[in-house]
Protein backbone atom coordinates (compact mmCIF):
# COMPACT_ATOMS: atom_id res chain seq x y z
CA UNK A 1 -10.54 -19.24 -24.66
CA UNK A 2 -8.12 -17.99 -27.11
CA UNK A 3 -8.78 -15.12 -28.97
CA UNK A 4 -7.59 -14.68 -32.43
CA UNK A 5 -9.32 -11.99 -33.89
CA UNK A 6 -7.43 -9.00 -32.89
CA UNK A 7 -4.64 -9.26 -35.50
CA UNK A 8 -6.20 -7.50 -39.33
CA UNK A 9 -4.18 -8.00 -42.13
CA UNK A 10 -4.83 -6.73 -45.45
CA UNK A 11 -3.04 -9.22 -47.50
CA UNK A 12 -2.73 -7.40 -51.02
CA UNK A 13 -0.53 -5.29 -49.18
CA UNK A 14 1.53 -7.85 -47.27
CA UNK A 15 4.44 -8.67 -48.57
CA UNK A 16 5.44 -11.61 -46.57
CA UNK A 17 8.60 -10.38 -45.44
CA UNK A 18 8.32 -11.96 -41.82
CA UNK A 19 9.07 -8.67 -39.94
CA UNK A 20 6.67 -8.40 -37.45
CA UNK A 21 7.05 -12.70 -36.64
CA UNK A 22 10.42 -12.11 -36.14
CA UNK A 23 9.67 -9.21 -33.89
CA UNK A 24 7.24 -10.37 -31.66
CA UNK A 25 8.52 -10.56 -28.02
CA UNK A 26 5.95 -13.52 -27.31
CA UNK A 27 6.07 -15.66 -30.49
CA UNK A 28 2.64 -14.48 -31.46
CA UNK A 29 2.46 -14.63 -35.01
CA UNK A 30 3.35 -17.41 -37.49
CA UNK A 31 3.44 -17.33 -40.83
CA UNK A 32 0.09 -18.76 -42.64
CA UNK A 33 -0.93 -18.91 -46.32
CA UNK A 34 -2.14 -15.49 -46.39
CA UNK A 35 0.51 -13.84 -44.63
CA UNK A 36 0.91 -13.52 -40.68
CA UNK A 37 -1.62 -14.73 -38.70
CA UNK A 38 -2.05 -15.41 -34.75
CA UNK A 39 -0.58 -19.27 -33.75
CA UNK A 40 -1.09 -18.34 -29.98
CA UNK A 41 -2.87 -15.32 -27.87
CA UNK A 42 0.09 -14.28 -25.50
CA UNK A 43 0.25 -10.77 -27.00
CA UNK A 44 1.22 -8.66 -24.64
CA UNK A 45 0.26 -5.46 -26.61
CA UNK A 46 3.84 -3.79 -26.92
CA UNK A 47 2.44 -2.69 -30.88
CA UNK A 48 5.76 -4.25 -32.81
CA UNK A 49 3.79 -5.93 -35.24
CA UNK A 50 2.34 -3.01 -36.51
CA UNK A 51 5.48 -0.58 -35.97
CA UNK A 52 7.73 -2.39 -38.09
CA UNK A 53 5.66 -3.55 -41.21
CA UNK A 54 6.86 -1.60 -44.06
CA UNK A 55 3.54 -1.24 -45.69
CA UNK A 56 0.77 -1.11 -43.30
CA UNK A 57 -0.37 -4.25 -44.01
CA UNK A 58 -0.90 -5.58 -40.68
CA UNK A 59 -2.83 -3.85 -37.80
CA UNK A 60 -3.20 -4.86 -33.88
CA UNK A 61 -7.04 -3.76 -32.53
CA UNK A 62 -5.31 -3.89 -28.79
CA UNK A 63 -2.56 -1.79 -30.16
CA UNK A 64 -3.75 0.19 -33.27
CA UNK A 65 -2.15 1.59 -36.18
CA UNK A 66 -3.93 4.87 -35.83
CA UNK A 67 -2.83 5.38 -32.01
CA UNK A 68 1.53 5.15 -33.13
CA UNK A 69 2.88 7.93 -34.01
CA UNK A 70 5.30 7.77 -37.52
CA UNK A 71 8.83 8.09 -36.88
CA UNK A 72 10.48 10.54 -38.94
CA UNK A 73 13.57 9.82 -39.10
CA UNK A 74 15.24 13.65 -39.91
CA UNK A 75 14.42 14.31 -36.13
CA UNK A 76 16.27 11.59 -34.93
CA UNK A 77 19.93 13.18 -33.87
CA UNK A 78 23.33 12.36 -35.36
CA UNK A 79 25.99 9.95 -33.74
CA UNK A 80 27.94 12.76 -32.80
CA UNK A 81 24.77 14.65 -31.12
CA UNK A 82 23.72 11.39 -29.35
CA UNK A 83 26.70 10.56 -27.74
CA UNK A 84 27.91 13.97 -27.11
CA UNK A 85 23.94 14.80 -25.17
CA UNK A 86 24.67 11.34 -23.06
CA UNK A 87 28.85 12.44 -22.26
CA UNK A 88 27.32 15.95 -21.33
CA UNK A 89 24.93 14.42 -18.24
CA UNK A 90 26.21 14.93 -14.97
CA UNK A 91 24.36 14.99 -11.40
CA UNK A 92 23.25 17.69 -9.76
CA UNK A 93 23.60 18.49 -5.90
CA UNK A 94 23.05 22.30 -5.91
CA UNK A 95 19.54 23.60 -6.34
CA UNK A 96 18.15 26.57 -6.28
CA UNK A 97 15.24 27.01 -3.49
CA UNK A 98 12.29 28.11 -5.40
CA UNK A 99 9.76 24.88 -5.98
CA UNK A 100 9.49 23.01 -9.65
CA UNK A 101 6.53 23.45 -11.30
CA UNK A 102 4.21 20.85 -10.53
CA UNK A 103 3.42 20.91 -15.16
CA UNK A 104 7.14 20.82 -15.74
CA UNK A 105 7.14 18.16 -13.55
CA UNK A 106 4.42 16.01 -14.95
CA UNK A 107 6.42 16.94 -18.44
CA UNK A 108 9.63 15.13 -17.27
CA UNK A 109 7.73 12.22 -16.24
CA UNK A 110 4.89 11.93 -19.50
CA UNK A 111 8.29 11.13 -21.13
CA UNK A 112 9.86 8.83 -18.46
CA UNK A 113 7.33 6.58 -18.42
CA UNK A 114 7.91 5.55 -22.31
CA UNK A 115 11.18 3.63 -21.06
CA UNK A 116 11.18 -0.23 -21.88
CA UNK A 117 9.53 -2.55 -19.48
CA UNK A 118 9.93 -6.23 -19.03
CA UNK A 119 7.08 -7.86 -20.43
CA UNK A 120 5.74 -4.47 -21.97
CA UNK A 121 4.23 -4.40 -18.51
CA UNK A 122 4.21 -0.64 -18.10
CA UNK A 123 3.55 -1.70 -14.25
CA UNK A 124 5.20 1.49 -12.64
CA UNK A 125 3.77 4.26 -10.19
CA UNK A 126 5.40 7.85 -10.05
CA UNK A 127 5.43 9.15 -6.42
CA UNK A 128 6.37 12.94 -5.69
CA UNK A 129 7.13 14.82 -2.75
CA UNK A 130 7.41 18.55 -3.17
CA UNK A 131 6.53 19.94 0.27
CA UNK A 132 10.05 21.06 2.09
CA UNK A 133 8.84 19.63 5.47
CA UNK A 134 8.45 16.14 3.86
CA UNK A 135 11.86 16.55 2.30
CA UNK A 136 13.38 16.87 5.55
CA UNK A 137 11.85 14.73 7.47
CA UNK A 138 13.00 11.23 4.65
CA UNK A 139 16.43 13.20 5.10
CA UNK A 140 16.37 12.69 8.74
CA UNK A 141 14.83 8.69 8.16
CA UNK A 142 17.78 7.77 5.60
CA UNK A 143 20.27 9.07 7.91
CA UNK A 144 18.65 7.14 11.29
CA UNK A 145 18.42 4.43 9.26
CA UNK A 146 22.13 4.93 7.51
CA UNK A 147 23.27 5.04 11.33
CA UNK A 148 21.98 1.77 11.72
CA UNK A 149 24.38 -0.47 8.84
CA UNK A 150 27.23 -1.89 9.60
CA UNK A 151 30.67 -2.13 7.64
CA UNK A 152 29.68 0.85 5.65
CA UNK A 153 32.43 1.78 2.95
CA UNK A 154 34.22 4.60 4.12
CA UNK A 155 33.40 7.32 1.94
CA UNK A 156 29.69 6.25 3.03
CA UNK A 157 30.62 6.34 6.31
CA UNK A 158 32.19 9.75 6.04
CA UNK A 159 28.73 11.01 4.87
CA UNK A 160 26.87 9.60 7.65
CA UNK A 161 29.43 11.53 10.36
CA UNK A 162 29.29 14.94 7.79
CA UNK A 163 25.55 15.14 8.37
CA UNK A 164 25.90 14.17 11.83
CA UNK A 165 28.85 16.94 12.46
CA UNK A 166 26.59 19.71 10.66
CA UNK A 167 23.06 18.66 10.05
CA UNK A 168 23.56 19.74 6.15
CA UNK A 169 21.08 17.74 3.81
CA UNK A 170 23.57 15.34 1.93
CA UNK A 171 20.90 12.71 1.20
CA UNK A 172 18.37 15.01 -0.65
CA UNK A 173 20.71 18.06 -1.59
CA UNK A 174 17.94 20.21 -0.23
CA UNK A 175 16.46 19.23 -3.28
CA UNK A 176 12.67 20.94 -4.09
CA UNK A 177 11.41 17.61 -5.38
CA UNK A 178 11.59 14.15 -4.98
CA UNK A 179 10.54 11.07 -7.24
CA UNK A 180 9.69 7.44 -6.65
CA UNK A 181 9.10 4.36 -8.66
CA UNK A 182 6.49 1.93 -7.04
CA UNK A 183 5.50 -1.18 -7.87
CA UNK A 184 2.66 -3.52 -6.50
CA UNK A 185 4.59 -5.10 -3.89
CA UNK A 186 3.30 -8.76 -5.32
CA UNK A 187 6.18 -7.52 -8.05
CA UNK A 188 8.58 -10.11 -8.88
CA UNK A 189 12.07 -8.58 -8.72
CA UNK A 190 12.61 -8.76 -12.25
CA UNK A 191 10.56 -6.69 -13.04
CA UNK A 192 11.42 -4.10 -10.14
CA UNK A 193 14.17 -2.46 -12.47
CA UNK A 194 11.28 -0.90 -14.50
CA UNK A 195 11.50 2.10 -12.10
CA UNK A 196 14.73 2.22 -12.74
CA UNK A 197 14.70 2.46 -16.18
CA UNK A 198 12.15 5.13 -16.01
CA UNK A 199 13.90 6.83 -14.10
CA UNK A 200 17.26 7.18 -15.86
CA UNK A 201 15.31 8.77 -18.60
CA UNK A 202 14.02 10.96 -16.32
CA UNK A 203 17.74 11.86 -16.09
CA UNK A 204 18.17 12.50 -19.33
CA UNK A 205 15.38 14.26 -20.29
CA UNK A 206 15.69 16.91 -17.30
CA UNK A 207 18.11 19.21 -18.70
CA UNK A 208 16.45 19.61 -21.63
CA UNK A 209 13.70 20.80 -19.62
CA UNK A 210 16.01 23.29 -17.44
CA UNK A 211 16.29 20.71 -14.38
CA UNK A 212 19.18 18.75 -13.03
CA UNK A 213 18.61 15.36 -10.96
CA UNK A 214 20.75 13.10 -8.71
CA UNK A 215 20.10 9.46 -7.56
CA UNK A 216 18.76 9.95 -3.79
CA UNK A 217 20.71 6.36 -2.84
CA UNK A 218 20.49 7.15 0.73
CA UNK A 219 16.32 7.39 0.84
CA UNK A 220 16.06 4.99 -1.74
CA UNK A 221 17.71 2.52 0.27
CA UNK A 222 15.91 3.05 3.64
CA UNK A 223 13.09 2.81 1.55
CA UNK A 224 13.78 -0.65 -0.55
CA UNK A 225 15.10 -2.15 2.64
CA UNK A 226 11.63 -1.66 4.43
CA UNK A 227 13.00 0.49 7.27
CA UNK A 228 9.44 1.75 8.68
CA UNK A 229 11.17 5.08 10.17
CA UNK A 230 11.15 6.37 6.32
CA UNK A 231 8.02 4.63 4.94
CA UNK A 232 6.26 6.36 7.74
CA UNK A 233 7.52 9.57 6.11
CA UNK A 234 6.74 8.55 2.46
CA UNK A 235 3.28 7.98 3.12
CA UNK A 236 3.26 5.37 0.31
CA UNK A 237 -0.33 4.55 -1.49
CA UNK A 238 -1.48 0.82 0.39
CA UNK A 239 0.47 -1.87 -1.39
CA UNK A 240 2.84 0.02 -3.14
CA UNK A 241 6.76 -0.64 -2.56
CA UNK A 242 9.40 1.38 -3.60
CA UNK A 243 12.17 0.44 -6.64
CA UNK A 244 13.92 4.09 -7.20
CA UNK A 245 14.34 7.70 -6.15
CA UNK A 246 15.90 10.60 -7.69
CA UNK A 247 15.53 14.60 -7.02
CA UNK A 248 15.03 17.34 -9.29
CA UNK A 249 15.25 21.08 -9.27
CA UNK A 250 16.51 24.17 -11.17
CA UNK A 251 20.09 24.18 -10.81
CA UNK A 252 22.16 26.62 -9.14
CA UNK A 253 25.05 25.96 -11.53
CA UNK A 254 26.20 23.66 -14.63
CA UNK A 255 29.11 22.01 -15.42
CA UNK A 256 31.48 23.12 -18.20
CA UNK A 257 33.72 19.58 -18.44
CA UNK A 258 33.25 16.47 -19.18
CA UNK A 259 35.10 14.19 -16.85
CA UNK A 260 37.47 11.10 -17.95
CA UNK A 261 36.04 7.39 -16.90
CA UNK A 262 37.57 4.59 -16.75
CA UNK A 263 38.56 2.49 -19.77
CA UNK A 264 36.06 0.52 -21.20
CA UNK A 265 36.01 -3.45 -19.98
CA UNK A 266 34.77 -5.91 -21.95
CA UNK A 267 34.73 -9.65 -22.25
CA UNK A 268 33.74 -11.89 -25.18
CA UNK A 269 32.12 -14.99 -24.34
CA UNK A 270 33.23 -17.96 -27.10
């Protein structure tokens, strides 16, 4: 049965502008003779309605008014800050040895998991490994199962012969602390990149927080591919199937340039 209730509007204060109709992800709302009003229940709760009418008129029970916090707009940083915080991110492969808190770790995360999701799903699990035996042990799986591929590009290649040579840790940087993304492994792929996203604010957010990160591509790969050698190791909660991995610790050192890239590429379609 479809419910309709869930949308208030106070329609003194609506002013018709057609905002939040415009904004809905799932064509909820249409507009009626007292202002917006529900033409089909497929909300999927992402709160837009309410976040961008510019005089409270309309509220969302499954997503209230009183649960959003206001944007204040003074906070938000300049054009120059913005882009020169995202030129100013770089990876990390030298940590130092003591362990990241397990709060400071739950900090980075509280604010990774407010990165976009398809379908507002919100459908992604954070798993961490912090214990330096576990660490080893997925460095040792990705590199079995590294051993394994074929046609590797040679610069991967190279890696896979560097740890064999010297039995350094260049999957997890001898990293204190790794992080996952899972998903229910009923998950269409789509929808898989939510980890993803989470996880590249993750990467942003560290530094501010005193951390660095890299992408762990080697484990992350094992993993994704289903090689059982490394899920043994991961110890992943029943149904669960990993989309992502990254590292985190305190970094040894920081970097004090910002490298060139290469020109921008773009296309127009007509």
């Amino acid at each position: 049965m479809m419910d309709k209730d869930f949308i208030r509007l106070n329609s003194e204060a609506c002013i018709r502008c057609g905002f939040c109709i415009d904004d809905c992800p799932t064509c909820v709302l249409e507009m009626g003779e007292a202002g917006p009003q529900v033409r089909e229940d497929q909300c999927i709760e992402c709160g837009h309605c309410v976040s961008v009418c510019p005089t409270e008129a309309i509220d969302n029970i499954r997503t209230p008014r009183a649960g959003q916090e206001t944007i204040d707009p003074a906070k938000l940083p300049s054009k120059e800050s913005a882009a020169y915080f995202l030129r100013t991110r770089r990876s990390i492969r030298g940590f130092r040895p003591e362990p990241v808190p397990r709060e400071t770790v739950l900090e980075l995360l509280d604010l990774a998991r407010l990165a976009p999701t398809g379908g507002n799903t919100q459908n992604v699990q954070f798993h961490i490994i912090d214990n330096r035996g576990t660490l080893k042990k997925v460095t040792e799986a990705a590199m079995t199962w590294a051993k394994r591929r074929l046609n590797l590009a040679p610069h991967l290649a190279s890696m896979v012969a560097f740890h064999q040579a010297t039995g350094k840790d260049n999957v997890l940087r001898d990293a204190p602390c790794m992080i996952l993304t899972l998903m229910d492994e009923t998950t269409a792929p789509l929808f898989r990149q939510n980890g993803r996203f989470m996880l590249t604010y993750a990467e942003l957010y560290a530094p501010v927080l005193g951390l660095g990160s890299c992408w762990a591509g080697w484990a992350e790969a094992a993993a994704i591919s289903g090689d059982p050698g490394i899920l043994e190791v991961l110890n992943l909660p029943p149904g669960r199937i990993v989309t992502g991995a990254i590292v985190v610790g305190i970094p040894r050192y920081r970097h004090r340039r910002i490298p060139a890239r290469r020109p921008l590429a773009v296309s127009w379609g007509d």
